[in-house]
C-alpha atoms as a PDB file:
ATOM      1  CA  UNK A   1      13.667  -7.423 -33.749  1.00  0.00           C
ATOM      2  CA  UNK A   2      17.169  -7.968 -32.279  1.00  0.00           C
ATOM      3  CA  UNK A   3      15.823  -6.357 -28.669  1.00  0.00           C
ATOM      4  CA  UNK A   4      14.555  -8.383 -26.168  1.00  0.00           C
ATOM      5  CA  UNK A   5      12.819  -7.031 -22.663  1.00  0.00           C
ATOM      6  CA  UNK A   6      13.572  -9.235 -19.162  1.00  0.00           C
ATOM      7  CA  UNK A   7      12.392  -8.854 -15.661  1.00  0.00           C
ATOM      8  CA  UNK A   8      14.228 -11.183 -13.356  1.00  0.00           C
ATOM      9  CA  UNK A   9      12.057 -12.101  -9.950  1.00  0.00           C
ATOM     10  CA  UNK A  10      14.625 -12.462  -6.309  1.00  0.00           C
ATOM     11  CA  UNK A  11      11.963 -14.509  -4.178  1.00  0.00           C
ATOM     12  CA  UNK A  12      13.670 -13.134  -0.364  1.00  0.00           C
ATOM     13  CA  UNK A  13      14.006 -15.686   2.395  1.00  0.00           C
ATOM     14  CA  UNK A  14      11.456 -13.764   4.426  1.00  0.00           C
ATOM     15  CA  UNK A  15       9.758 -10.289   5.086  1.00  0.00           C
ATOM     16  CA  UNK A  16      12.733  -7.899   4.096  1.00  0.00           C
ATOM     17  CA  UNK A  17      12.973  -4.174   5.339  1.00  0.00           C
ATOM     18  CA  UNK A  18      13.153  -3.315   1.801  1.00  0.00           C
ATOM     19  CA  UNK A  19      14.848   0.243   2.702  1.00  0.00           C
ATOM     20  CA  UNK A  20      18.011  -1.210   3.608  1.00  0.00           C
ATOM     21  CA  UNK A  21      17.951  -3.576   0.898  1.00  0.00           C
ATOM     22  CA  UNK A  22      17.291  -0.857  -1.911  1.00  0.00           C
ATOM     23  CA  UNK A  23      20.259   1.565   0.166  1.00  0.00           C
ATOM     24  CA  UNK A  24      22.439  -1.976   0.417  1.00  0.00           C
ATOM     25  CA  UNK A  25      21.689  -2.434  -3.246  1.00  0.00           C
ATOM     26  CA  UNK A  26      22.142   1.191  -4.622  1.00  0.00           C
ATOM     27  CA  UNK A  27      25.971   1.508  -3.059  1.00  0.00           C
ATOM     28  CA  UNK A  28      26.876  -1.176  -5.719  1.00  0.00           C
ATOM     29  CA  UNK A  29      24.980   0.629  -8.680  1.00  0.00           C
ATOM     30  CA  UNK A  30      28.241   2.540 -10.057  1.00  0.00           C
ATOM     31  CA  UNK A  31      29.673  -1.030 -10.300  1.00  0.00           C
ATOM     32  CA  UNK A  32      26.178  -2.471 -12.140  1.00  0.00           C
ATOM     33  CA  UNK A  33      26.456   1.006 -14.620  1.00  0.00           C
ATOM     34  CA  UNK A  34      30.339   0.719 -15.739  1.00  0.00           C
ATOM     35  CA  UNK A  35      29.305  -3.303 -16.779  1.00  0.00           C
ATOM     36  CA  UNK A  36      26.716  -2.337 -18.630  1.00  0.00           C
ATOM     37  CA  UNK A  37      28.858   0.334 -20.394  1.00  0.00           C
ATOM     38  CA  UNK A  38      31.668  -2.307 -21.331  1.00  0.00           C
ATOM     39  CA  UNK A  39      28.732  -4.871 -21.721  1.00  0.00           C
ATOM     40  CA  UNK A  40      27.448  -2.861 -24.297  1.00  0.00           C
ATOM     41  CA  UNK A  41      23.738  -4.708 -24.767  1.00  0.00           C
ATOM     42  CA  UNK A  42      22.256  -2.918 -22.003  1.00  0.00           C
ATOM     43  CA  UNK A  43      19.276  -0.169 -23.444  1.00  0.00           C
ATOM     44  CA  UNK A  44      18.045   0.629 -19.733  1.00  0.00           C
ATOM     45  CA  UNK A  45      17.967  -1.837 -16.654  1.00  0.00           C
ATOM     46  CA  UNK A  46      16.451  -1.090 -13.424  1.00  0.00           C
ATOM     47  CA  UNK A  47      15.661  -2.928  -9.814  1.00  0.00           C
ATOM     48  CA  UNK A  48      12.119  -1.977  -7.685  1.00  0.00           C
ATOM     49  CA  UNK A  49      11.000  -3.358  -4.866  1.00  0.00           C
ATOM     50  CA  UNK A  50       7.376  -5.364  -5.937  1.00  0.00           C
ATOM     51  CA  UNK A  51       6.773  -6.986  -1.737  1.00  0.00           C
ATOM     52  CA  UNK A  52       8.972  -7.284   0.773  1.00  0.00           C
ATOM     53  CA  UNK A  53       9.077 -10.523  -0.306  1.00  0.00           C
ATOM     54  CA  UNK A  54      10.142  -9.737  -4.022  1.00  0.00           C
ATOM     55  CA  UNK A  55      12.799  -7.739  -5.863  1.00  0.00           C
ATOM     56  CA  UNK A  56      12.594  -6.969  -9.618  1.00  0.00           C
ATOM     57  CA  UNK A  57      15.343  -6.191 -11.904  1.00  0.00           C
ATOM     58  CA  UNK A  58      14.451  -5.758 -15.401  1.00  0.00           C
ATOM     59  CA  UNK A  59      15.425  -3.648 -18.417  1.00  0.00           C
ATOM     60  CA  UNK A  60      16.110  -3.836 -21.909  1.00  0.00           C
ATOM     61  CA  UNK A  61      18.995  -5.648 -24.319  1.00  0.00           C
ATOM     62  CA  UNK A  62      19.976  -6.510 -27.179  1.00  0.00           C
ATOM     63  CA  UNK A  63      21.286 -10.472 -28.203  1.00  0.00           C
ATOM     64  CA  UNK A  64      20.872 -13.392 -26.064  1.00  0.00           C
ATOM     65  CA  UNK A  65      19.473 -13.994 -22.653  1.00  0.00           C
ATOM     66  CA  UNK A  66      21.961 -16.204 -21.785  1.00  0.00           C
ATOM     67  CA  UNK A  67      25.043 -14.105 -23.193  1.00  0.00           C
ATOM     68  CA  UNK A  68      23.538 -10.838 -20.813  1.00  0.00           C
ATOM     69  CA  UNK A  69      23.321 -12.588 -18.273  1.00  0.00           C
ATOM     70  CA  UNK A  70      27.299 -14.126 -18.624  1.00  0.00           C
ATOM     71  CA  UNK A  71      28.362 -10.838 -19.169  1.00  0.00           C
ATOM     72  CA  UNK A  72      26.888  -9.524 -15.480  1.00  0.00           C
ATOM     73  CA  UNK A  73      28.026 -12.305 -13.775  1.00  0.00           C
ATOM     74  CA  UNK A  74      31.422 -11.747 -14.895  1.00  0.00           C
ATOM     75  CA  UNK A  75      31.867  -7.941 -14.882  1.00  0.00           C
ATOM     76  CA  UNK A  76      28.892  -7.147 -12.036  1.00  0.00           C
ATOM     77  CA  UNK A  77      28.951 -10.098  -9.953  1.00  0.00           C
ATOM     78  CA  UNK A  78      29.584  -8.402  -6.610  1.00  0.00           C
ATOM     79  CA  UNK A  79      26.302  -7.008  -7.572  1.00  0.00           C
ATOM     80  CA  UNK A  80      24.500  -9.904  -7.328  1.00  0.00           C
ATOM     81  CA  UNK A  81      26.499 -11.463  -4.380  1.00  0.00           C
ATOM     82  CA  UNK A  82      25.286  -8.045  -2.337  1.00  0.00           C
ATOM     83  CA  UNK A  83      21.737  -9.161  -3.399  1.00  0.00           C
ATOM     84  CA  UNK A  84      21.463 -13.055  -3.183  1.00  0.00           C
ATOM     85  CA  UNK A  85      22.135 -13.659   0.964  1.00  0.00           C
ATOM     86  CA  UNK A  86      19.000 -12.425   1.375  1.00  0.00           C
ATOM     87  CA  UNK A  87      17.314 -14.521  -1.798  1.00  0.00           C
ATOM     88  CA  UNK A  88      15.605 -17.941  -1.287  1.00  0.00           C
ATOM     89  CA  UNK A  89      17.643 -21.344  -2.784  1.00  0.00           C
ATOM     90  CA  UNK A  90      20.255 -18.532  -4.221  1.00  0.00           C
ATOM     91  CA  UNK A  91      23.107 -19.730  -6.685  1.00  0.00           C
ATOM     92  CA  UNK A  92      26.334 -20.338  -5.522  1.00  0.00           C
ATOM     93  CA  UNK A  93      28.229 -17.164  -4.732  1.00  0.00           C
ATOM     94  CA  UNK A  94      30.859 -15.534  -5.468  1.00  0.00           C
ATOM     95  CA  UNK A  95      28.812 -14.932  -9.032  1.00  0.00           C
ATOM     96  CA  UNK A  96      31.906 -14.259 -11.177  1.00  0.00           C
ATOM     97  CA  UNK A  97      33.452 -17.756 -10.277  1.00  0.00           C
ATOM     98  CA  UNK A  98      29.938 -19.233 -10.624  1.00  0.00           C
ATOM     99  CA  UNK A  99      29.111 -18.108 -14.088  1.00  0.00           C
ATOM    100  CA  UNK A 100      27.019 -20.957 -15.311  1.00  0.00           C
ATOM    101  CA  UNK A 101      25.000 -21.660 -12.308  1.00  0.00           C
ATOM    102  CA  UNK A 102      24.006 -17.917 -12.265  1.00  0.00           C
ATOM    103  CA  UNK A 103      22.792 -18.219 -16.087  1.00  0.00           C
ATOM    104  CA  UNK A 104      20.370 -21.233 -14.890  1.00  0.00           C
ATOM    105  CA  UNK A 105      19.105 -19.298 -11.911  1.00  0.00           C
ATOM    106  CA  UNK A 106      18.216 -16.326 -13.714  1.00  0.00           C
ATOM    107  CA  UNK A 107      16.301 -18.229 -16.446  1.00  0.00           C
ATOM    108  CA  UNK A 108      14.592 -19.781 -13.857  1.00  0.00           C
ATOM    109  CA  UNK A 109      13.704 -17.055 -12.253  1.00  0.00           C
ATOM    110  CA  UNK A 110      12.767 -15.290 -15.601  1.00  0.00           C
ATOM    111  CA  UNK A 111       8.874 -13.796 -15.871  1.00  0.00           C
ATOM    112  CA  UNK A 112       8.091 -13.859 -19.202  1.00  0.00           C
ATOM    113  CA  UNK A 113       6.247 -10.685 -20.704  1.00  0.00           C
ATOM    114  CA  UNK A 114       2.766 -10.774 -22.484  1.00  0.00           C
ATOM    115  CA  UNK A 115       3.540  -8.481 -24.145  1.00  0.00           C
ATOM    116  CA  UNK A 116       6.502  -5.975 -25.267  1.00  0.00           C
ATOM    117  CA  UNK A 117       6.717  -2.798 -27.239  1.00  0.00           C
ATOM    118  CA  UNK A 118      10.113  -0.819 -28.793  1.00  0.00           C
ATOM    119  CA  UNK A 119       9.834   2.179 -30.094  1.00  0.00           C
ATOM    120  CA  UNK A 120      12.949   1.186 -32.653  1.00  0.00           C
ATOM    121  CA  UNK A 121      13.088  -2.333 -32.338  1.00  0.00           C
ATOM    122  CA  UNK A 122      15.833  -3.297 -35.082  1.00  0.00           C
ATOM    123  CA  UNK A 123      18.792  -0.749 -33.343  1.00  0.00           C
ATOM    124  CA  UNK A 124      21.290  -1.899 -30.899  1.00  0.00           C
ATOM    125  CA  UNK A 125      22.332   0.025 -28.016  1.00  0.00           C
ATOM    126  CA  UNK A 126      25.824   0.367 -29.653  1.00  0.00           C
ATOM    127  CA  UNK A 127      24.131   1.866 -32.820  1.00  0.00           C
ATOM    128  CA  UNK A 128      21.922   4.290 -31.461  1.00  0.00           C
ATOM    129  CA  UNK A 129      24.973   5.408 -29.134  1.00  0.00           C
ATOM    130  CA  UNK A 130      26.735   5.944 -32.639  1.00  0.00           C
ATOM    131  CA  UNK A 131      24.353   7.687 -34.111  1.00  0.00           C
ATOM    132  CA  UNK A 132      23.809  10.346 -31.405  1.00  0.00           C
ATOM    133  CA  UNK A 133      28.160  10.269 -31.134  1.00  0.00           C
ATOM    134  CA  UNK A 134      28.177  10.916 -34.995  1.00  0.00           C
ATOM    135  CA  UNK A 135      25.490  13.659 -35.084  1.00  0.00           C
ATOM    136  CA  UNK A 136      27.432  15.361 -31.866  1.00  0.00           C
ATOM    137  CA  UNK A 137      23.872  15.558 -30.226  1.00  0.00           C
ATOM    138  CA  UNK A 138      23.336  16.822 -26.717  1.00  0.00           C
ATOM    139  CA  UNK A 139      20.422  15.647 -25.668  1.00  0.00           C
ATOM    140  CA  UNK A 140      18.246  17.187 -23.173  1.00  0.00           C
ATOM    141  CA  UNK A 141      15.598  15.085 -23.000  1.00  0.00           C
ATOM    142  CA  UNK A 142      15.352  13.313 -19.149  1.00  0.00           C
ATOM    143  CA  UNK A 143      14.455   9.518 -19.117  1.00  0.00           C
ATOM    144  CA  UNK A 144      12.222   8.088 -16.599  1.00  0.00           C
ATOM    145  CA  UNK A 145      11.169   4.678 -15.601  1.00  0.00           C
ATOM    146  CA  UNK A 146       7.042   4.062 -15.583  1.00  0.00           C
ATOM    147  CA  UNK A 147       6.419   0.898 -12.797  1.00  0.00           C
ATOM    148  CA  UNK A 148       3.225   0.214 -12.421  1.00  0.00           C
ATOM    149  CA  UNK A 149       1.975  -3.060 -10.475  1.00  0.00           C
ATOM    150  CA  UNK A 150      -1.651  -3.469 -11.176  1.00  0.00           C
ATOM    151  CA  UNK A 151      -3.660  -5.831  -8.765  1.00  0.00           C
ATOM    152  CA  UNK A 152      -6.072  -7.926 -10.602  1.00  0.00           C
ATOM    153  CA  UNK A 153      -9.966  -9.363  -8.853  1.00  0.00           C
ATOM    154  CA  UNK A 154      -9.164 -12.311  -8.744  1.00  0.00           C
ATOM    155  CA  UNK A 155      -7.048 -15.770 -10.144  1.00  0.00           C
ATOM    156  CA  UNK A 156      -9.266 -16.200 -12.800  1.00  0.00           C
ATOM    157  CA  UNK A 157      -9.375 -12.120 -13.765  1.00  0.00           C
ATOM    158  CA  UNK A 158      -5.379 -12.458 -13.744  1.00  0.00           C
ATOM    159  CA  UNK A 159      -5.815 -15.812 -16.306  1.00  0.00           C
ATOM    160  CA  UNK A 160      -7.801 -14.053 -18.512  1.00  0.00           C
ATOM    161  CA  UNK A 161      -5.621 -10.913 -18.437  1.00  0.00           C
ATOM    162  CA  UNK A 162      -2.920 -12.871 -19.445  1.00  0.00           C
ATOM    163  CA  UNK A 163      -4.247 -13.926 -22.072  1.00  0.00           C
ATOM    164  CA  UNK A 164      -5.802 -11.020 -23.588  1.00  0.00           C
ATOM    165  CA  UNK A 165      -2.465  -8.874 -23.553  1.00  0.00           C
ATOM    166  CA  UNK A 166      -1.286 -11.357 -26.986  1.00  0.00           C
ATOM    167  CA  UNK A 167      -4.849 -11.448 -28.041  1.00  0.00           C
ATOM    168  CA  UNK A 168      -4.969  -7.982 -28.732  1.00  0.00           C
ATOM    169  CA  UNK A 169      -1.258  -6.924 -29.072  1.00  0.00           C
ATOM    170  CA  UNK A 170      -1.366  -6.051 -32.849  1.00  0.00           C
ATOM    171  CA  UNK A 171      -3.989  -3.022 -31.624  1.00  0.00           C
ATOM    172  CA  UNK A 172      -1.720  -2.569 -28.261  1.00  0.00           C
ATOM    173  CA  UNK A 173       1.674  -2.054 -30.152  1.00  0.00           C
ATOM    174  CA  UNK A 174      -0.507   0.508 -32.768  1.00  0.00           C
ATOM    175  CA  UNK A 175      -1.521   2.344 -29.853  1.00  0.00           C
ATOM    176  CA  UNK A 176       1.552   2.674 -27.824  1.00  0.00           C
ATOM    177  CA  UNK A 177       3.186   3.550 -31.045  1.00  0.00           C
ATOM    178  CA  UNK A 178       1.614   6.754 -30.956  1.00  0.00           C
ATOM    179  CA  UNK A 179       2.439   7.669 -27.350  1.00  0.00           C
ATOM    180  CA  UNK A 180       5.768  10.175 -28.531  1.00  0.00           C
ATOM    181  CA  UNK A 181       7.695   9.845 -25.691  1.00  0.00           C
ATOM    182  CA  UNK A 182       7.866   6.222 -25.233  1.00  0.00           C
ATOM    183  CA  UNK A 183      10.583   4.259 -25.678  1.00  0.00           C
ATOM    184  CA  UNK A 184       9.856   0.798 -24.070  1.00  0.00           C
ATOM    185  CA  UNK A 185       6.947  -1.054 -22.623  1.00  0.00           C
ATOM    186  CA  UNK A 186       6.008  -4.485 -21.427  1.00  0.00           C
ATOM    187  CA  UNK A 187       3.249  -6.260 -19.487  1.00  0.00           C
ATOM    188  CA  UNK A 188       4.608  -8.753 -16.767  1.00  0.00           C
ATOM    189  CA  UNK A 189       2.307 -11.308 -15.390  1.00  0.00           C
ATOM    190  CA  UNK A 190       3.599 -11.578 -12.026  1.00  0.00           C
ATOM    191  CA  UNK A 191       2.147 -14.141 -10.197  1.00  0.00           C
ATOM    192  CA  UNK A 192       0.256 -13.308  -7.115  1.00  0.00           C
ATOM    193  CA  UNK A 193      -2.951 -11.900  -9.137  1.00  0.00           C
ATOM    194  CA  UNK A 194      -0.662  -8.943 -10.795  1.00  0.00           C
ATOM    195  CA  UNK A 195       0.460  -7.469 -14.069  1.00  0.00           C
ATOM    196  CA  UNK A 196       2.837  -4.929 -14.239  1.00  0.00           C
ATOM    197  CA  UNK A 197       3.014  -2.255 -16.908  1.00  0.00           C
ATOM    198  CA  UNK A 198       6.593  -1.084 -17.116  1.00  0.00           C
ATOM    199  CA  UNK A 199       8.178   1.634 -19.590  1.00  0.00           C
ATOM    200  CA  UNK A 200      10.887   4.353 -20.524  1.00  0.00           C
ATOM    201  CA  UNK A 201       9.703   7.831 -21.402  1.00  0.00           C
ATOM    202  CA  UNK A 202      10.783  10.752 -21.894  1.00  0.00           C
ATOM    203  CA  UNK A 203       9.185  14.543 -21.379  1.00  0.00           C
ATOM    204  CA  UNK A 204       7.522  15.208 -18.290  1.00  0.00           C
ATOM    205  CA  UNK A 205       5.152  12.613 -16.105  1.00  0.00           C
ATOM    206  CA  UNK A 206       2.397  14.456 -16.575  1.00  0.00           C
ATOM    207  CA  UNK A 207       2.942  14.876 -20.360  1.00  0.00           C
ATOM    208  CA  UNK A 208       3.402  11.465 -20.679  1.00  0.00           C
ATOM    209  CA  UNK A 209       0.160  10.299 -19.202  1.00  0.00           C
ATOM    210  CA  UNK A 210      -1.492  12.792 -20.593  1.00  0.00           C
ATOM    211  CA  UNK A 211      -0.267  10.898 -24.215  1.00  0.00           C
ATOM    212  CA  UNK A 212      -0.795   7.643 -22.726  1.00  0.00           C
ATOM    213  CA  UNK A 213      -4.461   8.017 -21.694  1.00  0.00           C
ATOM    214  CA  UNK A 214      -4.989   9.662 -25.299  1.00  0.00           C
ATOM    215  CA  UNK A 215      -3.638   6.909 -27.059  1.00  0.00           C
ATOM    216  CA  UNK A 216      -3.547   3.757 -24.953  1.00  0.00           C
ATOM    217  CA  UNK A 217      -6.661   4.327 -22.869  1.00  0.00           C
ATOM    218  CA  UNK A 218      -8.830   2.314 -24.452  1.00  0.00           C
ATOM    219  CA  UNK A 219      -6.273  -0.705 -23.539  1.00  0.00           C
ATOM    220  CA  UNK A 220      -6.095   0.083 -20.055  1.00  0.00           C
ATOM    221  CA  UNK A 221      -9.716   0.445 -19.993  1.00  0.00           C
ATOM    222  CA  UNK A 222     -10.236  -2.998 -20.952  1.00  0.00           C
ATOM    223  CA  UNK A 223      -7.692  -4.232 -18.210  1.00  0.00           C
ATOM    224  CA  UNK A 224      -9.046  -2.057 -15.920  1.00  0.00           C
ATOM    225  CA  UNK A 225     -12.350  -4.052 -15.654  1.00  0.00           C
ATOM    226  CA  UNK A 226     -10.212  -6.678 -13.968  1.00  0.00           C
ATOM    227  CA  UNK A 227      -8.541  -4.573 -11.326  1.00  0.00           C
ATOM    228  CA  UNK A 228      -8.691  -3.525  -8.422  1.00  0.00           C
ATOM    229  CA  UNK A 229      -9.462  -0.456  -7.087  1.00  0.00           C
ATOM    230  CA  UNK A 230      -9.219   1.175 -11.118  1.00  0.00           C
ATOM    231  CA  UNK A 231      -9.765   4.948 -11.697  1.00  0.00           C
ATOM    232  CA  UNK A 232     -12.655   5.980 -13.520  1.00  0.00           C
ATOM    233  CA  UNK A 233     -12.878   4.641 -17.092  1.00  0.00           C
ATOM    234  CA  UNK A 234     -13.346   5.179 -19.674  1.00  0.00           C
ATOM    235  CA  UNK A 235      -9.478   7.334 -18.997  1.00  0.00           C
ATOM    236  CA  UNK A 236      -9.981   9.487 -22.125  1.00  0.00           C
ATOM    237  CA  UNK A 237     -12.774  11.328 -19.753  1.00  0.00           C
ATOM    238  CA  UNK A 238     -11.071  11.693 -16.609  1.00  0.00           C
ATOM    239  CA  UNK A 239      -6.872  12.333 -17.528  1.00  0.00           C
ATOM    240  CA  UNK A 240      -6.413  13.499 -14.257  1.00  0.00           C
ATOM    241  CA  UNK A 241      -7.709  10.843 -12.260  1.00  0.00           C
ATOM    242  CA  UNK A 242      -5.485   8.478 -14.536  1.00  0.00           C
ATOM    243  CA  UNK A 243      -2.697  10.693 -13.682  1.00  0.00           C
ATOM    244  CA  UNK A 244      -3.755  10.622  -9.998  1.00  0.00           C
ATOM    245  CA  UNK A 245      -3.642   6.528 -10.459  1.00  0.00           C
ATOM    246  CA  UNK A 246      -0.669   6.650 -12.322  1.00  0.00           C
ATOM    247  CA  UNK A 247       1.286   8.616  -9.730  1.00  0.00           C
ATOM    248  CA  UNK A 248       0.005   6.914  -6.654  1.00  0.00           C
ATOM    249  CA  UNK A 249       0.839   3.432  -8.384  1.00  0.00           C
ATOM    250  CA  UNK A 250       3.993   4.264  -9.969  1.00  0.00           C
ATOM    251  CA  UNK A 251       7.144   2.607  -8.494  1.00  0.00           C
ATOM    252  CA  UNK A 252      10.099   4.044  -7.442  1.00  0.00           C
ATOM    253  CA  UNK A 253      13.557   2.560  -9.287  1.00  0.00           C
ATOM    254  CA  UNK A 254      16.285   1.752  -7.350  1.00  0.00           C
ATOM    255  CA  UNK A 255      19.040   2.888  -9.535  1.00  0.00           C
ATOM    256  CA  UNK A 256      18.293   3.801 -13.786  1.00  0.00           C
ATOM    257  CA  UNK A 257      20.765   2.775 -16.057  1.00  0.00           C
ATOM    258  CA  UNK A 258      20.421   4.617 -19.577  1.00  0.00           C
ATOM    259  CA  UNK A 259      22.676   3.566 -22.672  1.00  0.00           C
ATOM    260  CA  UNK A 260      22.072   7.066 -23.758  1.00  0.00           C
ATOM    261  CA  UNK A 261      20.667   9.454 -21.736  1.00  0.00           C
ATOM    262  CA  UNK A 262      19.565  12.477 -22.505  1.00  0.00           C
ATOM    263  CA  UNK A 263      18.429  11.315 -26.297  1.00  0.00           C
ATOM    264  CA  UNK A 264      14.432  11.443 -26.606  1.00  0.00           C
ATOM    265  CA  UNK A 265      12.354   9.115 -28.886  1.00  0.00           C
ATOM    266  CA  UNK A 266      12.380  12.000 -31.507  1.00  0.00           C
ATOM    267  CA  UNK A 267      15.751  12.808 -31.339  1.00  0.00           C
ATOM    268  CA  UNK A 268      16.453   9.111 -32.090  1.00  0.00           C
ATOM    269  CA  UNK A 269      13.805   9.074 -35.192  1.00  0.00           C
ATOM    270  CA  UNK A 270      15.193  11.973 -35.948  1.00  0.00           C
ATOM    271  CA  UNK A 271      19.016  10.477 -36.699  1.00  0.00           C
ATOM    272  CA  UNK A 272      17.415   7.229 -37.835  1.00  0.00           C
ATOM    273  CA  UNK A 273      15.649   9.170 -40.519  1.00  0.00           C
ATOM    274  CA  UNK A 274      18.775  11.176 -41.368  1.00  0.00           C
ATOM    275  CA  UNK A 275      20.889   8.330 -41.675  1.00  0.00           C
ATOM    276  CA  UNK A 276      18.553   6.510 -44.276  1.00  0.00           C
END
């Protein structure tokens, strides 16, 4: 698999009006996008707000960790320097002249997945944008970021959640396979009694719930019996209530960078399949 998923965690120096942080933060997006386009690892990346004491950036690349990560610095590091004033025992700043220490702080500050799913794991983002340029495709399929934080009983429900996401992945990955529309997924631990389920589809929300209670249900019903506050399980029985759930949970991104937008899972099988 040469892709790799990341979610980077900004601890804040305190309670943070997290409105003018995300409009602070999205006025330097144009910068963040045109790196990632030269960059050229980038799938999708995308920030949310998890607390007021917690920003998330995460998305989804191809290579290295560490060579991403030099690559921001150094072509999006104004980015960063917007972000870290407000961001507990920060790197030095500016980024760009700081290269190295920002590589350390961000795998430091890395939370490590239980579990990740690609939809066509052994493509770069710089082949799949050939593809679609060679085929002279217009997509019209819109992307969308899925963020869902899910808020676990109790310490020991979030241990044993953790643990059950690789315990079971091998039925996980079969089943999220199936969901059409879905490009990426991973479950985050994230500390403070919380997973978070976070994904790229494409189609419509409702649509893609829909495909995700039908095929990953009976995953989510599992974790469900550690939640909080869960909708009615098992979710094959009640779709709408899991769409209710899923709406009312879902996260909104600040900012959604796309390698190639427009260009739904099928269109990419699609031009795999034709290039075979």
């Amino acid at each position: 698999m040469s892709q790799s998923l990341f979610t980077l965690g900004f601890p804040l120096k305190r309670e943070t009006d997290t409105k003018a942080l995300s409009d602070q933060l999205a006025a330097t997006l144009p910068e963040l996008f045109k790196a990632a386009d030269e960059i050229g690892l980038i799938h999708y990346s995308r920030f949310t707000v998890l607390s007021a004491k917690t920003l998330l950036f995460l998305g989804e690349f191809d290579g290295e960790f560490g060579e991403l990560m030099r690559g921001l610095a150094r072509s999006a590091g104004p980015v960063f320097d917007a972000i870290f004033p407000d961001v507990d025992r920060a790197p030095p700043m500016p980024v760009a002249e700081n290269v190295e220490a920002f590589v350390d702080w961000a795998a430091a500050h890395l939370l490590h997945a239980a579990l990740t799913f690609s939809t066509h794991p052994d493509l770069t983002a710089k082949q799949i944008k050939t593809l679609i340029s060679g085929a002279n495709v217009a997509g019209s399929d819109v992307q969308h970021p899925f963020l869902v934080i899910l808020s676990l009983k109790s310490y020991l429900a979030y241990i044993e959640v953790e643990l059950l996401l690789p315990m079971t992945s091998h039925r996980i990955h079969k089943d999220l396979a199936s969901v059409e529309t879905q490009h990426y997924a991973q479950f985050v631990p994230l500390g403070n009694h919380e997973i978070g389920f976070f994904a790229v589809y494409d189609s419509t929300f409702e649509k893609y719930i829909a495909d995700l209670t039908k095929n990953v249900g009976r995953d989510f019903d599992l974790i469900f019996k550690f939640a909080k506050d869960p909708p009615p399980s098992p979710c094959v029985e009640h779709i709408q209530e899991f769409i209710d759930f899923a709406a009312s949970a879902n996260r909104s991104p600040i900012g959604f960078y796309q390698a190639y937008p427009g260009s739904g899972v099928q269109d990419v099988h699609a031009l795999i399949a034709e290039s075979k």
